[in-house]
N, C-alpha and C. Protein backbone atom coordinates (compact mmCIF):
# COMPACT_ATOMS: atom_id res chain seq x y z
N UNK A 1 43.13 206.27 32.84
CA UNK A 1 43.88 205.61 31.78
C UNK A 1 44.05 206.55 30.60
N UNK A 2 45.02 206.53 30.34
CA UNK A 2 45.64 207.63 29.15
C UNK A 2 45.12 207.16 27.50
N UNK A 3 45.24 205.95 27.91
CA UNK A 3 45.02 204.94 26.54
C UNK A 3 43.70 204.69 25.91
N UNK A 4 43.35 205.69 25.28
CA UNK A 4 41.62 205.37 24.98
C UNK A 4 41.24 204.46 24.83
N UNK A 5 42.01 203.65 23.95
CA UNK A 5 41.58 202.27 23.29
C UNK A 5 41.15 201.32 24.40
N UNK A 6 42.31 201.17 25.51
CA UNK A 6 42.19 200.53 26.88
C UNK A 6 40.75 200.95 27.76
N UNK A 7 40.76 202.56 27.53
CA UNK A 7 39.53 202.46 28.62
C UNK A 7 38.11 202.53 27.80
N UNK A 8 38.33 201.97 26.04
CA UNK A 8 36.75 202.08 25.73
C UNK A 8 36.60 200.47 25.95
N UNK A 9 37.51 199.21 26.60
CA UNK A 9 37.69 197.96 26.37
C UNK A 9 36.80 197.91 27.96
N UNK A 10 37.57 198.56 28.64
CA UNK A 10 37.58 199.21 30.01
C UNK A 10 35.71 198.81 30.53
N UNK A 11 35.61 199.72 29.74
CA UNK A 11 34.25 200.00 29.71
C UNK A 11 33.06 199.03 29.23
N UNK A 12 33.58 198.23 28.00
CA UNK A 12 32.66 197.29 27.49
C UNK A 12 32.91 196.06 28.25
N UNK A 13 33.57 195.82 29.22
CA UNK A 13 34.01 194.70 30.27
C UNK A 13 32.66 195.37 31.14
N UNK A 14 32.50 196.28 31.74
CA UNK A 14 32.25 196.61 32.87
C UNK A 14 30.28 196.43 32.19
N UNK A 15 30.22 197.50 31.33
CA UNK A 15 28.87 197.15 30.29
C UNK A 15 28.59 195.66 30.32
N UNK A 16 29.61 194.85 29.93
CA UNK A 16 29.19 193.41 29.37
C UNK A 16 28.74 192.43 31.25
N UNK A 17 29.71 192.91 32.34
CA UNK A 17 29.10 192.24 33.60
C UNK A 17 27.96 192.91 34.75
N UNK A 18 27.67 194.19 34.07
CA UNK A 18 26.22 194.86 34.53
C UNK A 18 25.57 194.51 33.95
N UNK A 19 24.97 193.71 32.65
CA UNK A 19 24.14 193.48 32.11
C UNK A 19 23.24 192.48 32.49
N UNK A 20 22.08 192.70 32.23
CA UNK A 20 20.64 191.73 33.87
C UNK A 20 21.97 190.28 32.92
N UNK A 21 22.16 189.69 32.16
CA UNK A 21 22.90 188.83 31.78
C UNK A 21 24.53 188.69 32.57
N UNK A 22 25.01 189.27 32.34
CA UNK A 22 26.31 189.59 32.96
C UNK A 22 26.13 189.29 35.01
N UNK A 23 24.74 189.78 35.27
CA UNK A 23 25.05 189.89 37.07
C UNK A 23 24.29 188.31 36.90
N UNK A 24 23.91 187.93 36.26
CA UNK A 24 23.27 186.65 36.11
C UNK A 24 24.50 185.40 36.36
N UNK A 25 25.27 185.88 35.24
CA UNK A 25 26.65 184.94 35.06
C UNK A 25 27.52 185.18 36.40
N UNK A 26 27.77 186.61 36.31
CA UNK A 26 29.00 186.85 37.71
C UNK A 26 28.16 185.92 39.17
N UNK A 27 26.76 186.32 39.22
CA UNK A 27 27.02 185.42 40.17
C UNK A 27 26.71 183.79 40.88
N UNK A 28 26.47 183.05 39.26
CA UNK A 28 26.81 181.75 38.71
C UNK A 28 28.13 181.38 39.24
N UNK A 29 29.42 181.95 38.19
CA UNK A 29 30.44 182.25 38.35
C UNK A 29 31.10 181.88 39.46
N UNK A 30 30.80 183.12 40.47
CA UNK A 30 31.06 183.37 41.56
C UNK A 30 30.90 181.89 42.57
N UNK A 31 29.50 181.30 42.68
CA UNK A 31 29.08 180.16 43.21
C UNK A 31 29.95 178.86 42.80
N UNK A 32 30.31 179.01 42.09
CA UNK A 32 31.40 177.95 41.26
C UNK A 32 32.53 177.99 41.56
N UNK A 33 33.29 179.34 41.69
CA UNK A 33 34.34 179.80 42.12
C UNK A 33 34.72 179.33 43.55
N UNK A 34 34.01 179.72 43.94
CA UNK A 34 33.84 179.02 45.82
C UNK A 34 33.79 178.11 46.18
N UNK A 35 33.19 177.32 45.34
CA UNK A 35 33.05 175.89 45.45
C UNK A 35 34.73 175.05 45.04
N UNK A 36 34.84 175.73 43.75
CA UNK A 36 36.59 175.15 43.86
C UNK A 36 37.12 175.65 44.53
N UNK A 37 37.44 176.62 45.35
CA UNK A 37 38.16 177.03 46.29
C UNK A 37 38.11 176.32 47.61
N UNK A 38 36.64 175.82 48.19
CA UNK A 38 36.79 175.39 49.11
C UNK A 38 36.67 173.99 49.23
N UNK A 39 35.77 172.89 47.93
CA UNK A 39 35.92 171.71 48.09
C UNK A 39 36.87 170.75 46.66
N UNK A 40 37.34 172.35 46.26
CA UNK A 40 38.16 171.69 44.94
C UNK A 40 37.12 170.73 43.63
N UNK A 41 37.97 170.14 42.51
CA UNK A 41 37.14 170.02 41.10
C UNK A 41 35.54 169.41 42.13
N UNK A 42 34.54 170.06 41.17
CA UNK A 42 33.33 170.29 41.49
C UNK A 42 32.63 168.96 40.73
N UNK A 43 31.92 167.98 41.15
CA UNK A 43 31.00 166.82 40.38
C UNK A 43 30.11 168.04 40.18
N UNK A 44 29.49 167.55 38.73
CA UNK A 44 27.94 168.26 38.39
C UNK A 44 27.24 168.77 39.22
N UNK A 45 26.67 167.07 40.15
CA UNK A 45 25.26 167.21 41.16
C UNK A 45 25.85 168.35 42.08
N UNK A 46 27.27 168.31 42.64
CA UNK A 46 27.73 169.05 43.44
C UNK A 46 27.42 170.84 43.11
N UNK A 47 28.25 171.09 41.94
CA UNK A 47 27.83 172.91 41.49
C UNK A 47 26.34 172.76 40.79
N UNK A 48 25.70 171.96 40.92
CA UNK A 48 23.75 172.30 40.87
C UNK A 48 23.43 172.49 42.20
N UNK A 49 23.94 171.79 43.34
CA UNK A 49 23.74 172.30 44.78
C UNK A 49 23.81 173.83 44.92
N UNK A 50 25.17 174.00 44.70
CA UNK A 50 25.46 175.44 44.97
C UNK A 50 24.49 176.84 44.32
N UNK A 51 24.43 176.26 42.71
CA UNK A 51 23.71 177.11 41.73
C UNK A 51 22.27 177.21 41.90
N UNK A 52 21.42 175.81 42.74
CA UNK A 52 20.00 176.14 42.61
C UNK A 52 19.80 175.34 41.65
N UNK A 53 20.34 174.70 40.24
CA UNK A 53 20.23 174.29 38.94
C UNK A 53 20.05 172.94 38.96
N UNK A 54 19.22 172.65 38.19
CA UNK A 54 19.59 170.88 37.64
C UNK A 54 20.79 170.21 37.23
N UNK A 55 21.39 169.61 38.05
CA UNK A 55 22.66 169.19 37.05
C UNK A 55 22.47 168.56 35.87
N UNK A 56 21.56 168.64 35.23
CA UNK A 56 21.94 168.26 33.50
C UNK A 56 22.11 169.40 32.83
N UNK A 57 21.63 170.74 33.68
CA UNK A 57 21.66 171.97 32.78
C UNK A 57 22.92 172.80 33.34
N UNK A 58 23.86 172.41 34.03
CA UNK A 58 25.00 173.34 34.32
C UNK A 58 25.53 173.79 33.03
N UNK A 59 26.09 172.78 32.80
CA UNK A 59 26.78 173.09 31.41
C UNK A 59 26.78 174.24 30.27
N UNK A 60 25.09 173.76 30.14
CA UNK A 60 24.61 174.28 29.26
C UNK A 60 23.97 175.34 29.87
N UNK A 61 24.22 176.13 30.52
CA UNK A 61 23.01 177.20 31.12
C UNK A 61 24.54 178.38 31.11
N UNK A 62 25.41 178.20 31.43
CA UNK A 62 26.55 178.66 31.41
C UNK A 62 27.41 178.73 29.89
N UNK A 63 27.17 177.90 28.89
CA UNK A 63 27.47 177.86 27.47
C UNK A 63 26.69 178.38 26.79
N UNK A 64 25.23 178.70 27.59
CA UNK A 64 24.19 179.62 26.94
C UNK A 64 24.86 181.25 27.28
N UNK A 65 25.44 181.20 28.21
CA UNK A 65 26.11 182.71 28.32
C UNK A 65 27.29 183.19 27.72
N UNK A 66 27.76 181.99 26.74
CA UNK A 66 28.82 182.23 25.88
C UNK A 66 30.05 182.57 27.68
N UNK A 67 30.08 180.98 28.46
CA UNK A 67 31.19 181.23 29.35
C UNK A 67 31.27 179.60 29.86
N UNK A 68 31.79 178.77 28.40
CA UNK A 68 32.55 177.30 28.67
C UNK A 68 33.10 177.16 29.95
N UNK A 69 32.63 176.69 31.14
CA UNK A 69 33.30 176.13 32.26
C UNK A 69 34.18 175.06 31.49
N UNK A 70 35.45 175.29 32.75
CA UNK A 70 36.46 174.30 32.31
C UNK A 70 36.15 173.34 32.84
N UNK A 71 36.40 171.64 32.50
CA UNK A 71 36.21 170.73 33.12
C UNK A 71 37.04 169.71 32.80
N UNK A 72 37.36 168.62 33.57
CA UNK A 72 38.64 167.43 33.42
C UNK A 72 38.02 166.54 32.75
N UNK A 73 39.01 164.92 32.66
CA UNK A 73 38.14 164.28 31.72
C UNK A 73 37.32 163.52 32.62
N UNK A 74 37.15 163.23 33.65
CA UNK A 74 35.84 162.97 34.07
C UNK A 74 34.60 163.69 34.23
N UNK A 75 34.53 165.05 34.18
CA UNK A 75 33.06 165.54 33.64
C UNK A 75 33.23 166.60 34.97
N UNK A 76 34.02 166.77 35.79
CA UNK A 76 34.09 167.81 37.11
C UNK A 76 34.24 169.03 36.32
N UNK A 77 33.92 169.76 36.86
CA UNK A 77 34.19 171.25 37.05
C UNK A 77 35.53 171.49 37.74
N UNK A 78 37.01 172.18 36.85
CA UNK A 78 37.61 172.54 37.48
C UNK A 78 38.12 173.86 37.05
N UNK A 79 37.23 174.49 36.73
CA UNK A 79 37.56 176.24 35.93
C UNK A 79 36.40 176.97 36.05
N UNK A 80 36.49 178.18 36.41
CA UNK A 80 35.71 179.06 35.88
C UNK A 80 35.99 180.41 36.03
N UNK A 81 37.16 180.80 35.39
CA UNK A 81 37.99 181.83 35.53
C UNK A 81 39.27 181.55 36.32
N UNK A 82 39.04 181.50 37.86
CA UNK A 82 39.60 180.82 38.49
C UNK A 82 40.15 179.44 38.19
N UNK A 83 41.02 178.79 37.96
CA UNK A 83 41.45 177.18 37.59
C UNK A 83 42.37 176.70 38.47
N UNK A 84 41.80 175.07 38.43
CA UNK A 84 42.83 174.19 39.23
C UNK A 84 43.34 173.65 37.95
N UNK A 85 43.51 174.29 37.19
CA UNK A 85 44.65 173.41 35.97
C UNK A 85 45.52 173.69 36.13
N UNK A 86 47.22 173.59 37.01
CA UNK A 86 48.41 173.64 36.80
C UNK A 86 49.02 173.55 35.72
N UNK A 87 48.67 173.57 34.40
CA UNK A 87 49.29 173.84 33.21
C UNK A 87 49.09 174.86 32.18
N UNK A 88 48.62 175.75 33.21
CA UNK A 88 47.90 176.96 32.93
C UNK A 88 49.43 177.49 33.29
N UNK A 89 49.71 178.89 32.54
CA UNK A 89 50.81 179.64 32.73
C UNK A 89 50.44 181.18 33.84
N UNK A 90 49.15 181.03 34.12
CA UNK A 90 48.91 182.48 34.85
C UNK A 90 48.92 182.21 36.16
N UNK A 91 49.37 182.13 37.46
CA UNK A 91 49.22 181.47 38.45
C UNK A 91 49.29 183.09 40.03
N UNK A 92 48.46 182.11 40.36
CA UNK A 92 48.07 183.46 41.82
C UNK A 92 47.77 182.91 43.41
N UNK A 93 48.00 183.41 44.29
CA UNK A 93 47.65 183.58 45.79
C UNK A 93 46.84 183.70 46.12
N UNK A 94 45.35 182.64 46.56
CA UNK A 94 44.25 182.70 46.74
C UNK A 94 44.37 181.49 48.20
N UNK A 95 43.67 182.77 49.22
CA UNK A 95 43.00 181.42 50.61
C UNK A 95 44.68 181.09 50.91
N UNK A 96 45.73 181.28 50.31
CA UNK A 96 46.67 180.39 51.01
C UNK A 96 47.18 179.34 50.42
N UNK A 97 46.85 179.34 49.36
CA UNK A 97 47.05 178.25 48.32
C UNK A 97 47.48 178.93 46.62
N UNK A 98 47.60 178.22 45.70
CA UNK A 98 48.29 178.53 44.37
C UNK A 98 47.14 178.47 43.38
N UNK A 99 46.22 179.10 42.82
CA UNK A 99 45.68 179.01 41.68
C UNK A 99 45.88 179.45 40.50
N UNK A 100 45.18 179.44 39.67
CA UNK A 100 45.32 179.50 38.25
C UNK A 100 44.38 180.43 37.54
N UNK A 101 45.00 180.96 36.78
CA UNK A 101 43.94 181.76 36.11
C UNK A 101 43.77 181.40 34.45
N UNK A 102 42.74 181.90 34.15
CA UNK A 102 42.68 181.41 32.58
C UNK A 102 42.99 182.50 31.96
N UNK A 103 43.25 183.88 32.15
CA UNK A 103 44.39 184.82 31.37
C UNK A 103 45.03 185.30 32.55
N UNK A 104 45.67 186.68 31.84
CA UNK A 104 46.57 187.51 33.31
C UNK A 104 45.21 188.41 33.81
N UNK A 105 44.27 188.63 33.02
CA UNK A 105 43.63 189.92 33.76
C UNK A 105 43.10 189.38 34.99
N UNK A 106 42.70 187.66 34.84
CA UNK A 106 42.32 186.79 36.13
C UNK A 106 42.64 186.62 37.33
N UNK A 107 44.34 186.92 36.95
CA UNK A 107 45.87 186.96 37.99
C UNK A 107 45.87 188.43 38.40
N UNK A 108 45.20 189.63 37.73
CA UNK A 108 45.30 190.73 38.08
C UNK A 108 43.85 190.72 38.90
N UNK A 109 42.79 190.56 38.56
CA UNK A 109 41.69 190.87 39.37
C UNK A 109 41.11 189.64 40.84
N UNK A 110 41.39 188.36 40.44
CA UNK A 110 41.09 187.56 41.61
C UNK A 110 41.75 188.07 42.99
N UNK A 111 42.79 188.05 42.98
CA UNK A 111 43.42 188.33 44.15
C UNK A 111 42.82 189.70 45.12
N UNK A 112 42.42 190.39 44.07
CA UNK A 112 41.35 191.94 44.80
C UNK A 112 40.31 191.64 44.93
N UNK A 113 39.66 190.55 44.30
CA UNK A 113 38.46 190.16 44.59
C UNK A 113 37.92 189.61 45.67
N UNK A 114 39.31 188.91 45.89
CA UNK A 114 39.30 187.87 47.29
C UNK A 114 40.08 188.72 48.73
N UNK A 115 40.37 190.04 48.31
CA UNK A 115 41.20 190.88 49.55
C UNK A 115 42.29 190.17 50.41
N UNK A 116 43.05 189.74 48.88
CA UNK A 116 44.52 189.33 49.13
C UNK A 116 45.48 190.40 49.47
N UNK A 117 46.21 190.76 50.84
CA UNK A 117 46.82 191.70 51.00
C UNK A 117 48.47 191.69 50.13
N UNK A 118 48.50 190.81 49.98
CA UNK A 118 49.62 190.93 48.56
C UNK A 118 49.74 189.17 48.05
N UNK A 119 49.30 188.77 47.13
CA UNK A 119 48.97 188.00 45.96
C UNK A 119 50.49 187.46 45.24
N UNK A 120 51.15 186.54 45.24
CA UNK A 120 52.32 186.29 44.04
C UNK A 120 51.52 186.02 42.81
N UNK A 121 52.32 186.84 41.92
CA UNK A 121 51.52 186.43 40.31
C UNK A 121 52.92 185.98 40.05
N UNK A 122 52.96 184.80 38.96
CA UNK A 122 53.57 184.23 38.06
C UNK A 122 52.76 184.02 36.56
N UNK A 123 53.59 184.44 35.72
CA UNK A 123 53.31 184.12 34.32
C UNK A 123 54.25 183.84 33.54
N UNK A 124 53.84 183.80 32.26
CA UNK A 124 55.02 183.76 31.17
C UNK A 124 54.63 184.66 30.14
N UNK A 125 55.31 185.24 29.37
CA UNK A 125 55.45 186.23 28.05
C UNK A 125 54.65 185.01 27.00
N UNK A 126 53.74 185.59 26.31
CA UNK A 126 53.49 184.82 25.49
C UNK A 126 53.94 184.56 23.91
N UNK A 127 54.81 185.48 24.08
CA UNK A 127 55.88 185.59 22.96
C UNK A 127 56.82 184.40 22.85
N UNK A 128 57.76 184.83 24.11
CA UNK A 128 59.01 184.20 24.22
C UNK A 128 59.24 182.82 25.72
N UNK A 129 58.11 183.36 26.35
CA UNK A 129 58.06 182.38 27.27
C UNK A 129 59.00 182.65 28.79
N UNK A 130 59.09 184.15 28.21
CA UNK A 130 60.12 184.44 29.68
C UNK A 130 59.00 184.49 31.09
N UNK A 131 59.71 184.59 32.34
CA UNK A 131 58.81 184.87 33.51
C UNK A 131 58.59 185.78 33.60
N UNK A 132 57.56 186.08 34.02
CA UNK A 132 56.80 187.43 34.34
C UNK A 132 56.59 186.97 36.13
N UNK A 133 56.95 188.43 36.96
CA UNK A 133 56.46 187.78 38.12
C UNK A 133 55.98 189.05 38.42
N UNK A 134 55.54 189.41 39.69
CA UNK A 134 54.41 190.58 40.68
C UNK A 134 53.94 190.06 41.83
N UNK A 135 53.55 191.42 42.30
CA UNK A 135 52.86 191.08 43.15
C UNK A 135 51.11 192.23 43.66
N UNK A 136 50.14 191.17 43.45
CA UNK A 136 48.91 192.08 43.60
C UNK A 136 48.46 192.47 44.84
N UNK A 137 48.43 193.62 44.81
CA UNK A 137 47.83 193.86 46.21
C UNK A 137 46.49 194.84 46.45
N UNK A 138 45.36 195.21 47.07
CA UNK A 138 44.07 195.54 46.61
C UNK A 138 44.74 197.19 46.58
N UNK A 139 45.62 197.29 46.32
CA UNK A 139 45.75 199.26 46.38
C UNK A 139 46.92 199.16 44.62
N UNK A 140 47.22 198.28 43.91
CA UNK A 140 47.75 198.19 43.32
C UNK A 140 49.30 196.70 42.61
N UNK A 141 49.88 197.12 41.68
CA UNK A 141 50.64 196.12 42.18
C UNK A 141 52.24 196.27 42.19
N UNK A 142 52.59 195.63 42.35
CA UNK A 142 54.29 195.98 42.89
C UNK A 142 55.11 194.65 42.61
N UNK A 143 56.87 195.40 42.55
CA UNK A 143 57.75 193.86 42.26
C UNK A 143 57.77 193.63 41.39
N UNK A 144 57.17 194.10 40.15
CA UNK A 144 57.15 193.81 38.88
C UNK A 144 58.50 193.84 37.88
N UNK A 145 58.49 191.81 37.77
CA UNK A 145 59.79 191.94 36.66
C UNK A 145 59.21 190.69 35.53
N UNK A 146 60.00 191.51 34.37
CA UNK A 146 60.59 193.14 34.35
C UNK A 146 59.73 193.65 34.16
N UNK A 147 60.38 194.90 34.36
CA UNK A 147 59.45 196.12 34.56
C UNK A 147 59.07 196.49 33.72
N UNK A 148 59.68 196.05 32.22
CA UNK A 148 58.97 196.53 31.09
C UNK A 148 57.60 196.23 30.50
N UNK A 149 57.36 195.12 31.54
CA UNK A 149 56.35 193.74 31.16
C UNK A 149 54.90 194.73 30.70
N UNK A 150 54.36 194.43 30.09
CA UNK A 150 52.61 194.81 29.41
C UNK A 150 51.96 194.10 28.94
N UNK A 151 50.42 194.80 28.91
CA UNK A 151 49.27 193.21 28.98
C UNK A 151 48.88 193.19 27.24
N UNK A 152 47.87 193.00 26.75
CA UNK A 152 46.85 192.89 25.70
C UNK A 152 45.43 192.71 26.69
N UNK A 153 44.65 193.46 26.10
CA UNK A 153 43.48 193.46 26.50
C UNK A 153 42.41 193.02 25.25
N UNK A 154 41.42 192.49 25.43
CA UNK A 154 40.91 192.10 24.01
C UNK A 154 38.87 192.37 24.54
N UNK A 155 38.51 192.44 23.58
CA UNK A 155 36.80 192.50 23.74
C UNK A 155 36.17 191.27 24.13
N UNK A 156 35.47 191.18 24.91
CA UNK A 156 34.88 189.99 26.01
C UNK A 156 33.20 189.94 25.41
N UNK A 157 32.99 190.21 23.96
CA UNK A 157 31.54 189.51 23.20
C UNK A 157 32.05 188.71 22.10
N UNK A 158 30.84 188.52 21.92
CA UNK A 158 30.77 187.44 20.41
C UNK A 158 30.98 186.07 20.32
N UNK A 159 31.19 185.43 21.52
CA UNK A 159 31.60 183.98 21.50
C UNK A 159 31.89 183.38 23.16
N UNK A 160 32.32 182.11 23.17
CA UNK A 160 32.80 182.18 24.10
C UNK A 160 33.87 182.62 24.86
N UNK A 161 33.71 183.04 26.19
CA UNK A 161 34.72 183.97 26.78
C UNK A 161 36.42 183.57 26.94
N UNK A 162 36.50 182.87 26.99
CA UNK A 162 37.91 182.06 26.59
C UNK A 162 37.93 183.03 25.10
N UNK A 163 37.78 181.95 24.14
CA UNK A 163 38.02 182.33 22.81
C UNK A 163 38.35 183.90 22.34
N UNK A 164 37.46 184.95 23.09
CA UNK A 164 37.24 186.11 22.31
C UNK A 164 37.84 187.11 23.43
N UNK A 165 38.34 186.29 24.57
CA UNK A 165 38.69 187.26 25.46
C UNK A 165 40.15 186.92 26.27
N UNK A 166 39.93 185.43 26.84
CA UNK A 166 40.92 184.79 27.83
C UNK A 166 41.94 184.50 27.11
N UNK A 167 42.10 184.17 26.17
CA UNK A 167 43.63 183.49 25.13
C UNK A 167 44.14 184.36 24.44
N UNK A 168 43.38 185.74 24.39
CA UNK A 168 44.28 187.21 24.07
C UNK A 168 44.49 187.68 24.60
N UNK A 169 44.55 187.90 26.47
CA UNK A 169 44.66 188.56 26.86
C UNK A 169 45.42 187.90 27.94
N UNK A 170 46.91 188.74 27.68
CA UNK A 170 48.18 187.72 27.97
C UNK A 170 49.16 188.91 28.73
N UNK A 171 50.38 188.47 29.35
CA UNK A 171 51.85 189.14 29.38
C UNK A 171 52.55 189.23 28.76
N UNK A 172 53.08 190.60 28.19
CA UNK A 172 54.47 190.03 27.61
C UNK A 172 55.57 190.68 28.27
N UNK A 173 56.68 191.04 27.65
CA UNK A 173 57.63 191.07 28.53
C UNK A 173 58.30 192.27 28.12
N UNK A 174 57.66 193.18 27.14
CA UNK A 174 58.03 194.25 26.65
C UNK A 174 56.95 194.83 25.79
N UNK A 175 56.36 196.33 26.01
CA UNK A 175 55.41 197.10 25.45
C UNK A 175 55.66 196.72 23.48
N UNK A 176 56.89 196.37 23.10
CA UNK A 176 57.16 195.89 21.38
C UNK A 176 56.14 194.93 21.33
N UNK A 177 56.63 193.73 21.92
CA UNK A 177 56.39 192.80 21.92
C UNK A 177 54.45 192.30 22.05
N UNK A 178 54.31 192.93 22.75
CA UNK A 178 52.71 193.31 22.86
C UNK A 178 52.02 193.89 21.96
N UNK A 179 52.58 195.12 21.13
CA UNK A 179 52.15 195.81 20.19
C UNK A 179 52.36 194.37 19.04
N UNK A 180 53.46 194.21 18.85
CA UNK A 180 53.15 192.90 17.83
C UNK A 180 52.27 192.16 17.47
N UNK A 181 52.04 191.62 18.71
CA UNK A 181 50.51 191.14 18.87
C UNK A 181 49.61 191.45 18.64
N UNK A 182 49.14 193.30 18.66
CA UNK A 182 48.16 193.77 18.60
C UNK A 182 48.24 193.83 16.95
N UNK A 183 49.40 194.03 16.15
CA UNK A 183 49.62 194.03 14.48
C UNK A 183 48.99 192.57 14.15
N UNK A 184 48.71 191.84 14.69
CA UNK A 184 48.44 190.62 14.41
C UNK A 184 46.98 190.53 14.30
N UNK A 185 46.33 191.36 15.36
CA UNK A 185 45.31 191.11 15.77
C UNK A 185 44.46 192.38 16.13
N UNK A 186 43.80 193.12 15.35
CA UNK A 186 43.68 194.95 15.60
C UNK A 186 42.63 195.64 16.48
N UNK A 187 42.08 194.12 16.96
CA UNK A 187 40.64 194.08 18.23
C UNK A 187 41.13 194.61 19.41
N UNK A 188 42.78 194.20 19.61
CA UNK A 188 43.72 194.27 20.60
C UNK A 188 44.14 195.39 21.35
N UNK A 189 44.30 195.73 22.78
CA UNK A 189 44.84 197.03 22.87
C UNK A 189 46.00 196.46 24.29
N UNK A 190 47.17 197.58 23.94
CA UNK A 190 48.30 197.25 24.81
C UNK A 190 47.73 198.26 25.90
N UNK A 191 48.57 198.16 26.92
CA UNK A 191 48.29 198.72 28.49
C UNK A 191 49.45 198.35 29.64
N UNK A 192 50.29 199.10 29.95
CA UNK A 192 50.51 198.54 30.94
C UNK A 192 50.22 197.75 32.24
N UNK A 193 50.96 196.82 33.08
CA UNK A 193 50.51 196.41 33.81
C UNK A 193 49.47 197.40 34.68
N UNK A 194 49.93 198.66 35.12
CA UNK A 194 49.37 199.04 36.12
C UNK A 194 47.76 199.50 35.84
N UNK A 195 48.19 199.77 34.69
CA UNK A 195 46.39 200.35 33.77
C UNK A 195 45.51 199.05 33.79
N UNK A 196 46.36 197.62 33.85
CA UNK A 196 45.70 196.14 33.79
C UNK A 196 45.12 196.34 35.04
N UNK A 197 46.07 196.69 35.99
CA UNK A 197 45.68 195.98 37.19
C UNK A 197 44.15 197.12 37.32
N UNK A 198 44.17 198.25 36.96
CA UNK A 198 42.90 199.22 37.51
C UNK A 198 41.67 198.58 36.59
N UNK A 199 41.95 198.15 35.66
CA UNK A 199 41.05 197.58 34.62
C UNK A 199 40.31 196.08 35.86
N UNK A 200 41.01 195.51 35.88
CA UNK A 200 41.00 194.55 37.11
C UNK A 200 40.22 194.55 38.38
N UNK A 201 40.53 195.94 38.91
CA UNK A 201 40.03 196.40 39.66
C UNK A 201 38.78 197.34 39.57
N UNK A 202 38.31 197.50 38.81
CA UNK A 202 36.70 198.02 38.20
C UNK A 202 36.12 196.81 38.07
N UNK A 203 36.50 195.40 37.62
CA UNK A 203 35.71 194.34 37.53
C UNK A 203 35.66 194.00 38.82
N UNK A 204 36.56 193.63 39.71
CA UNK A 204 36.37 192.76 41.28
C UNK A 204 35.85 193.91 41.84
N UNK A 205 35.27 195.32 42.10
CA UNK A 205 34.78 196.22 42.37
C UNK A 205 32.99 196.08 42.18
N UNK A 206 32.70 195.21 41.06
CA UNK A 206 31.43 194.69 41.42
C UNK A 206 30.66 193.13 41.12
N UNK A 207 31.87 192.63 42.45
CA UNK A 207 32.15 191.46 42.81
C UNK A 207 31.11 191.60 44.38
């Protein structure tokens, strides 16, 4: 990556999920992940099965890691990076089916995680709301329109991971348009898709 800024972000991603904390969460995470994938939104007692955990402490054992699982209004588990929320704008090719991601880097790295031989990504610009489409595949990604399209990458401490990481770190639909964002916000670093997708691919790399 050419972009320092990108690969010192690069790096504190990769720092922040080696950490005895970080392999703790990834493979929480992970157990959760699977579980919506294969029996869909998760009851409590259900992801304490999977986790080993008490279900009174899911919640909170996971909000202790500064990483809010998403959940519906009956109290299921239906997020955790991965999402069955269809009103989510990041959407991907998982198992054969349509999921969701809670940013794009989610839409860039799940699909390699899961050794999707080519992945449809759909998004939207978070600017203007145009489509963003691709396609991921574990050697890179391709199809990309438009082609001008670029990410925001943002720092993944200090809070919860949504907040300080997932809701900045978006598509847009032109390298301007991204930089804008980053004038807004100076934590921020632009990158093209393809530098996203390798960024992506250092995280599902120690998956």
């Amino acid at each position: 990556m050419s972009n320092m800024r990108v690969q010192q972000l690069s790096d504190q991603l990769v720092a922040k999920w080696t950490s005895p904390q970080g392999v703790e969460l990834m493979a929480a995470g992970a157990a959760v992940v699977g579980g919506l994938l294969e029996s869909g939104p998760l009851a409590l007692h259900k992801a304490a099965e999977l986790l080993d955990w008490p279900a009174d402490q899911v919640l909170d054992r996971f909000r202790a890691m500064n990483f809010d699982l998403e959940t519906d209004r009956d109290g299921r588990i239906i997020g955790a990076g991965v999402s069955l929320d269809d009103r989510r704008p990041h959407t991907m090719q998982l198992q054969g089916s349509r999921r969701y991601g809670w940013c794009a880097m989610d839409a860039l790295m799940f699909p390699v995680v899961f050794k999707e031989s080519a992945s449809a990504v759909t998004s939207r610009c978070a600017s203007t709301g145009e489509p963003i489409t691709l396609t991921v595949t574990p050697t890179g990604v391709r199809d990309l329109t438009p082609g001008t399209a670029a990410v925001t990458l943002a720092p993944a401490t200090g809070a919860d991971i949504r907040e300080v990481f997932c809701d900045r770190v978006n598509f847009y639909a032109t390298t301007r348009l991204a930089e804008a964002a980053v004038a807004r916000d100076a934590d921020l670093a632009v990158c093209t898709v393809d530098e996203a997708w390798a960024v992506g691919k250092r995280l599902a790399d120690l998956f």
